[in-house]
Protein backbone atom coordinates (compact mmCIF):
# COMPACT_ATOMS: atom_id res chain seq x y z
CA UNK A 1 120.13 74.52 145.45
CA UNK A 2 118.08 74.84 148.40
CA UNK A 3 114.37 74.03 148.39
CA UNK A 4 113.33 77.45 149.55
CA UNK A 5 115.10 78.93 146.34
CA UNK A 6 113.42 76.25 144.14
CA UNK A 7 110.74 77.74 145.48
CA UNK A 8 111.30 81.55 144.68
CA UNK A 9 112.29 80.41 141.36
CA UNK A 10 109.17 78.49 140.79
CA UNK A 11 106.34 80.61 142.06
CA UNK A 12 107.91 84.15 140.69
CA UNK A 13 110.94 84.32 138.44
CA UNK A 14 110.35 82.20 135.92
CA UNK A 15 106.51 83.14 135.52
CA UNK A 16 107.66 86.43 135.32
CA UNK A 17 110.57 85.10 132.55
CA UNK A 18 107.93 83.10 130.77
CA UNK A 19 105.54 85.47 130.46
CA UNK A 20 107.81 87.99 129.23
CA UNK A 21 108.93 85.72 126.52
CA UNK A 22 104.84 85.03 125.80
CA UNK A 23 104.15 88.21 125.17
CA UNK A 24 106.97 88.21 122.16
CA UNK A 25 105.02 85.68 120.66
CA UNK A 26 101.81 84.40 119.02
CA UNK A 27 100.49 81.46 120.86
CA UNK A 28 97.16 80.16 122.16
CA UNK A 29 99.29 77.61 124.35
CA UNK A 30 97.85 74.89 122.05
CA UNK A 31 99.58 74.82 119.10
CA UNK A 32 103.41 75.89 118.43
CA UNK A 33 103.84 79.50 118.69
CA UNK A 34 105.71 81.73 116.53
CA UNK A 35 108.25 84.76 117.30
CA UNK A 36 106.72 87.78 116.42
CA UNK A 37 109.07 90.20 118.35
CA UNK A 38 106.69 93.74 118.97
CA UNK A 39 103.82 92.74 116.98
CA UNK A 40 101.72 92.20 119.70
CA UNK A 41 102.81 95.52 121.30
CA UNK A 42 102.01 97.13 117.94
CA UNK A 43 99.06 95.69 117.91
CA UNK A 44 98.02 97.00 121.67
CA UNK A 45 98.41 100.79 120.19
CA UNK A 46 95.87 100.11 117.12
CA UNK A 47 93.59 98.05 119.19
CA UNK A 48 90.28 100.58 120.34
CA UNK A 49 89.43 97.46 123.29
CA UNK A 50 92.48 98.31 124.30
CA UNK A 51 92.03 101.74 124.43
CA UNK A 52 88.95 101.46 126.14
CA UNK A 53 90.19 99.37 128.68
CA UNK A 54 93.09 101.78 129.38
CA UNK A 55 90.35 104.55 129.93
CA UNK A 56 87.94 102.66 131.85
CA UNK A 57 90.79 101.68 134.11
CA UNK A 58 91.98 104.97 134.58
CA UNK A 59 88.51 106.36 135.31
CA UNK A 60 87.95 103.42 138.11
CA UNK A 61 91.20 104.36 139.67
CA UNK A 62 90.63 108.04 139.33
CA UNK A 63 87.71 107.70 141.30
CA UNK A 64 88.22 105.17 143.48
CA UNK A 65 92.19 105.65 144.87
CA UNK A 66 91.15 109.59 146.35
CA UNK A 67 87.81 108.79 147.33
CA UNK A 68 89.05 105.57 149.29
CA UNK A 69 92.06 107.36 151.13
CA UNK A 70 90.07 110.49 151.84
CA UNK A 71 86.54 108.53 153.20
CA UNK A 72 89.19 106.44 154.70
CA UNK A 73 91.24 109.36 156.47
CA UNK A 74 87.64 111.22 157.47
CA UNK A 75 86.06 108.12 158.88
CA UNK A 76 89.36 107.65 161.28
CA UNK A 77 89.24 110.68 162.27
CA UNK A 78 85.70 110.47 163.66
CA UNK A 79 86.51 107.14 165.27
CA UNK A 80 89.80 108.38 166.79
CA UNK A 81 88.32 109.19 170.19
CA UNK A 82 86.45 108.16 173.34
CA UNK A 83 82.78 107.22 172.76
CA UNK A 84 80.27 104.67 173.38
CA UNK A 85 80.25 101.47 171.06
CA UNK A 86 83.38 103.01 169.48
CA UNK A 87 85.15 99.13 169.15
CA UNK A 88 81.80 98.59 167.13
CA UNK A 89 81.44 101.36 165.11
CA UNK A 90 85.00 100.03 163.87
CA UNK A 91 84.59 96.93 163.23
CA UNK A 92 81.99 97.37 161.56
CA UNK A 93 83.51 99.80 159.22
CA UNK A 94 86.34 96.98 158.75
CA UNK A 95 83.89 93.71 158.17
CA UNK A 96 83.29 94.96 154.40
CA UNK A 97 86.95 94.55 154.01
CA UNK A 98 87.58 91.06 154.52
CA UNK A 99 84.59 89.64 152.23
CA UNK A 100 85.86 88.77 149.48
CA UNK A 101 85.22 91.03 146.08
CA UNK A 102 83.85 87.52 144.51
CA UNK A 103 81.08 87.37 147.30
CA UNK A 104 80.64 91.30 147.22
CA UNK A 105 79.86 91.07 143.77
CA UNK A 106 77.29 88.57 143.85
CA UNK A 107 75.51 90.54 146.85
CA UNK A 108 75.37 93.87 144.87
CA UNK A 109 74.24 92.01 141.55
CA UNK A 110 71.16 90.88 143.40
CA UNK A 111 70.86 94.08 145.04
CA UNK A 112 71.03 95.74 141.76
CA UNK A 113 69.15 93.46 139.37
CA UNK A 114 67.31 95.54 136.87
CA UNK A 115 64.32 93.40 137.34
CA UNK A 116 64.11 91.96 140.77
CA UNK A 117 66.24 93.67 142.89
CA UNK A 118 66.01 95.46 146.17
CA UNK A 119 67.51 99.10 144.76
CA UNK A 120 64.60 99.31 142.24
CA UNK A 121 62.03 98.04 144.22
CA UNK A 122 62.75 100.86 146.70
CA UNK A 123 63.12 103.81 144.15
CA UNK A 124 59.41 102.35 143.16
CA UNK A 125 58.12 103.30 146.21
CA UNK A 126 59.73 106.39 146.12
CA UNK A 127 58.64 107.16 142.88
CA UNK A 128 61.68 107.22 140.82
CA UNK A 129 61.55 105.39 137.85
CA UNK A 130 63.38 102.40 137.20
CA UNK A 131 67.13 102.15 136.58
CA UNK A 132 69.18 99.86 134.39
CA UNK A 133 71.96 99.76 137.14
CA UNK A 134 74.69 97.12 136.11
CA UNK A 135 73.24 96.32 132.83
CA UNK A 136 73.46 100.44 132.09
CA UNK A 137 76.85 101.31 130.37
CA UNK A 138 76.57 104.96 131.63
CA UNK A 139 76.06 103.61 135.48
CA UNK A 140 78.06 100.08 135.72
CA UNK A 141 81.73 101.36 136.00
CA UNK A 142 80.20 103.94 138.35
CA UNK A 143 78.49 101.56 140.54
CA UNK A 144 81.58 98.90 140.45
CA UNK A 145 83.78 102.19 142.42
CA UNK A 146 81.17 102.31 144.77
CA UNK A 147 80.61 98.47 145.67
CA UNK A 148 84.78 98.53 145.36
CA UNK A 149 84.74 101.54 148.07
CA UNK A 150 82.35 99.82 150.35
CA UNK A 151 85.16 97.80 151.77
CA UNK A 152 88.23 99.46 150.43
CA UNK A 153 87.64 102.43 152.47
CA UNK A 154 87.59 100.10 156.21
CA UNK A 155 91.35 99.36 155.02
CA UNK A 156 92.22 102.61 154.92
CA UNK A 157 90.45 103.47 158.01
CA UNK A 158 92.20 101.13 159.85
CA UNK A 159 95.73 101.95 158.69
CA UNK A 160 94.75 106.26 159.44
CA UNK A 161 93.43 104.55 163.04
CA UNK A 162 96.77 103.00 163.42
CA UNK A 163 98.66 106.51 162.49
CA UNK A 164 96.74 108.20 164.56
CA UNK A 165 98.29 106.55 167.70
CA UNK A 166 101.26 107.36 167.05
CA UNK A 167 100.85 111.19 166.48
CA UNK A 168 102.68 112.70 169.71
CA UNK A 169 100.00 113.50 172.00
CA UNK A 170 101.80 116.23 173.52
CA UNK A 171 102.33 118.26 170.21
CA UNK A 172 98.85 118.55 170.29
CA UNK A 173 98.36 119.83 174.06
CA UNK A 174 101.08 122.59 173.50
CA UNK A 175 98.83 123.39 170.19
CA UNK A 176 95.49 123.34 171.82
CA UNK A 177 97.40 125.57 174.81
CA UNK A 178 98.96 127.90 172.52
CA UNK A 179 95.20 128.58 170.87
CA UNK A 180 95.39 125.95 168.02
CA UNK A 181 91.44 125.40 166.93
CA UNK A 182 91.09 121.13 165.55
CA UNK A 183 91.24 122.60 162.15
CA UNK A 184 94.86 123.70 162.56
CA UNK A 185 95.50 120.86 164.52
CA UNK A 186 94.45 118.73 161.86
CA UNK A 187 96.32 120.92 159.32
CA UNK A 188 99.62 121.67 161.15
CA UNK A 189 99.92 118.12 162.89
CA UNK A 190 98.17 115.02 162.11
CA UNK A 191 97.94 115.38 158.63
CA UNK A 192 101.58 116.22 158.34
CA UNK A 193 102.74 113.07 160.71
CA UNK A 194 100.12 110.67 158.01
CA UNK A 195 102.21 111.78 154.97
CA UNK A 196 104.46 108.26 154.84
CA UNK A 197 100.63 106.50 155.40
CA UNK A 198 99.31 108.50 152.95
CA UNK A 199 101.91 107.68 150.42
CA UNK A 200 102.01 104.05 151.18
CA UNK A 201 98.00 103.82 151.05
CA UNK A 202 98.36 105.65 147.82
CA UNK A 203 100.53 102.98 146.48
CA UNK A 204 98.41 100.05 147.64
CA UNK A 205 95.02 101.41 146.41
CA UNK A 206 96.54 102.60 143.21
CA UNK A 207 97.85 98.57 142.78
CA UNK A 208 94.52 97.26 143.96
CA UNK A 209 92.19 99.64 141.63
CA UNK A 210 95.02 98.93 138.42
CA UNK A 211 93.96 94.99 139.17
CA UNK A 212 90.80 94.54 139.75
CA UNK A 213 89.19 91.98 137.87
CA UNK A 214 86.96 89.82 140.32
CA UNK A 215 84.68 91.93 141.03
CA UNK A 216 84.19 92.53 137.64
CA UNK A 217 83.80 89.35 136.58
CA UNK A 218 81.26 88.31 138.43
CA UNK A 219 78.75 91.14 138.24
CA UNK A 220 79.49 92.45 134.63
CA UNK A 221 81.76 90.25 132.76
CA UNK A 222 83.23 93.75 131.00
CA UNK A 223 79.75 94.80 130.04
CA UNK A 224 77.88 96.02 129.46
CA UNK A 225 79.12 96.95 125.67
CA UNK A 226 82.54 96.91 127.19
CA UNK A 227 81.70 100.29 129.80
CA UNK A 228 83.60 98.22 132.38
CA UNK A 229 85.95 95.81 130.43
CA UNK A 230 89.49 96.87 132.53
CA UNK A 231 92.96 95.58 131.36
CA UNK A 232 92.89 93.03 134.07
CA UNK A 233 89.83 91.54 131.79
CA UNK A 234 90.95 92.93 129.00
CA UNK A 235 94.11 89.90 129.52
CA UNK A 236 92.02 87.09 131.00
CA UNK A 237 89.26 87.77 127.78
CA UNK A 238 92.45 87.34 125.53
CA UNK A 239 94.28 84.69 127.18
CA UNK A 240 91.21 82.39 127.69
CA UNK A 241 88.24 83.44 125.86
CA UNK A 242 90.21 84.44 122.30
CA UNK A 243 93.01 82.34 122.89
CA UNK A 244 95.96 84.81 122.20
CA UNK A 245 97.54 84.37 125.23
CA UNK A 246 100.84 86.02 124.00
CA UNK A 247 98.81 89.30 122.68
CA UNK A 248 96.86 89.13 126.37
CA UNK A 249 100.56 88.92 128.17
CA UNK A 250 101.46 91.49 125.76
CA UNK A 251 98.81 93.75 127.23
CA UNK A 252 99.72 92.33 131.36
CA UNK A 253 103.33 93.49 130.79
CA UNK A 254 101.76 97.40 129.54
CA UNK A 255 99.90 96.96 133.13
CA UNK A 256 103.27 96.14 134.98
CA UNK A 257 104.95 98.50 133.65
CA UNK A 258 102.58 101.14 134.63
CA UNK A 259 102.63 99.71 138.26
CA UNK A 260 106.34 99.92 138.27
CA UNK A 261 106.27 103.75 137.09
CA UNK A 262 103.80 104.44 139.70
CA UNK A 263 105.65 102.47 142.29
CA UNK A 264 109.35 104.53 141.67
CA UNK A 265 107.39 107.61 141.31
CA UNK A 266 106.13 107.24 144.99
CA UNK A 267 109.06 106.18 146.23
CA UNK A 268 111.39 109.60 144.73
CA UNK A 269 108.70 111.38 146.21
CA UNK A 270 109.21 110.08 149.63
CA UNK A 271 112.96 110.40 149.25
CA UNK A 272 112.80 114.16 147.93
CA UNK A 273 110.21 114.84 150.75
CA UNK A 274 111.77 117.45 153.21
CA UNK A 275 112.58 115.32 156.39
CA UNK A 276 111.84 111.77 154.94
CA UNK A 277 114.66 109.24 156.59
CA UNK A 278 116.82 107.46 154.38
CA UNK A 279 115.82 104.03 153.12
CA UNK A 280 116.19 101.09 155.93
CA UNK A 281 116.44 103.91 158.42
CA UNK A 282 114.31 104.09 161.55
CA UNK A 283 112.28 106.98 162.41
């Protein structure tokens, strides 16, 4: 067996195997487990932290998958032409992007401390009273889109940027020439040649907003009162705080399979979409 295969085998399949097999049991990874088939699934339906992680992850990626793809798209749009400082004004849209959520989330908690932070101090000298911020349960999973859409929208603005170039140029001289306004422009062309972007940028958001966890972790730790416990944490907390790491892979393998329906839905739309090329074909 060669070493690359070892290495395939290693690093993904049997995880993936082992985990599976976890989540049919009851074991803290301490002790002996014990087979207890779908108990833990069972258990996943009755649990209400459960159920409020499935919400609060659905509201986070309600939110934050359209508003990322359509700041993204509007933001490339503005930047797709000819101005002064235009290399700046995107690179500076990207930056956010490549910090890592870990370091974002320690920035914003120290922006946003209740007490000492910069957001209060200026909404004192505006007059507004105080606000509770990340330590309010009606604000914190609100707040976490927003940090999380600070640099997830510079990806998607760089991907629309890309797509951009490649929209035939002269499609939309014979447009302008035959009276086209930008609006139809936008409408009848561009937005029509971003549909395979679109879809894939869907996809990746969707993925990244369904796992998020470190961002989480290190400004709210699922609080407060659980407003912005996700599955992602909803797992870890199990695995490593409660030690029921086959009820916590229990609840990872009701998160795959929610990627993978997401994932095939996506891709039948792209193959039922009227002039979408086969799969491996070149457009």
């Amino acid at each position: 067996m060669s070493p690359s295969v070892l290495i395939i085998l290693g690093l993904s399949i049997v995880p993936v195997v082992w985990s599976l097999l976890l989540s049919f049991r009851a074991d803290d990874l301490v002790t002996p487990g014990r087979w207890v088939g779908l108990d833990n699934y069972r258990a996943l339906v009755r649990d209400p932290g459960f159920r409020t992680a499935v919400e609060n992850t659905l509201v986070y990626a309600g939110l934050y998958v359209p508003l990322s793809l359509v700041g993204g798209l509007v933001l490339a749009l503005a930047l797709n032409r000819r101005i002064r400082l235009i290399g700046l004004y995107r690179t500076l849209i990207f930056v956010p992007f490549v910090i890592s959520a870990a370091a974002q989330g320690v920035l914003f908690f120290f922006i946003l401390d209740p007490q000492f932070g910069v957001a209060n101090s200026l909404l004192h000298h505006l007059g507004v009273s105080r606000q509770g911020f990340l330590s309010d349960p009606g604000q914190a999973l609100y707040l976490l889109v927003a940090i999380s859409l600070w640099s997830g929208v510079g990806f998607c603005v760089v991907v629309y940027l890309a797509a951009l170039q490649d929209v035939p140029q002269e499609l939309i001289e014979s447009a302008r020439l035959d009276g086209a306004n930008r609006l139809r422009v936008l409408w009848h062309i561009k937005l029509p040649s971003l549909t395979p972007v679109t879809v894939f940028l869907l996809l990746w958001e969707l993925i990244t907003a369904l796992q998020v966890f470190d961002l989480i972790y290190v400004t709210t730790k699922g609080g407060p009162l659980g407003s912005t416990t996700v599955i992602v944490y909803f797992v870890w907390e199990q695995a490593f705080q409660m030690f029921t790491a086959g009820y916590g892979a229990a609840a990872a393998y009701v998160l795959a399979a929610a990627l993978l329906v997401a994932g095939a839905a996506l891709r039948l739309y792209r193959r039922r979409r009227p002039g979408a090329a086969p799969d491996g074909a070149v457009r």
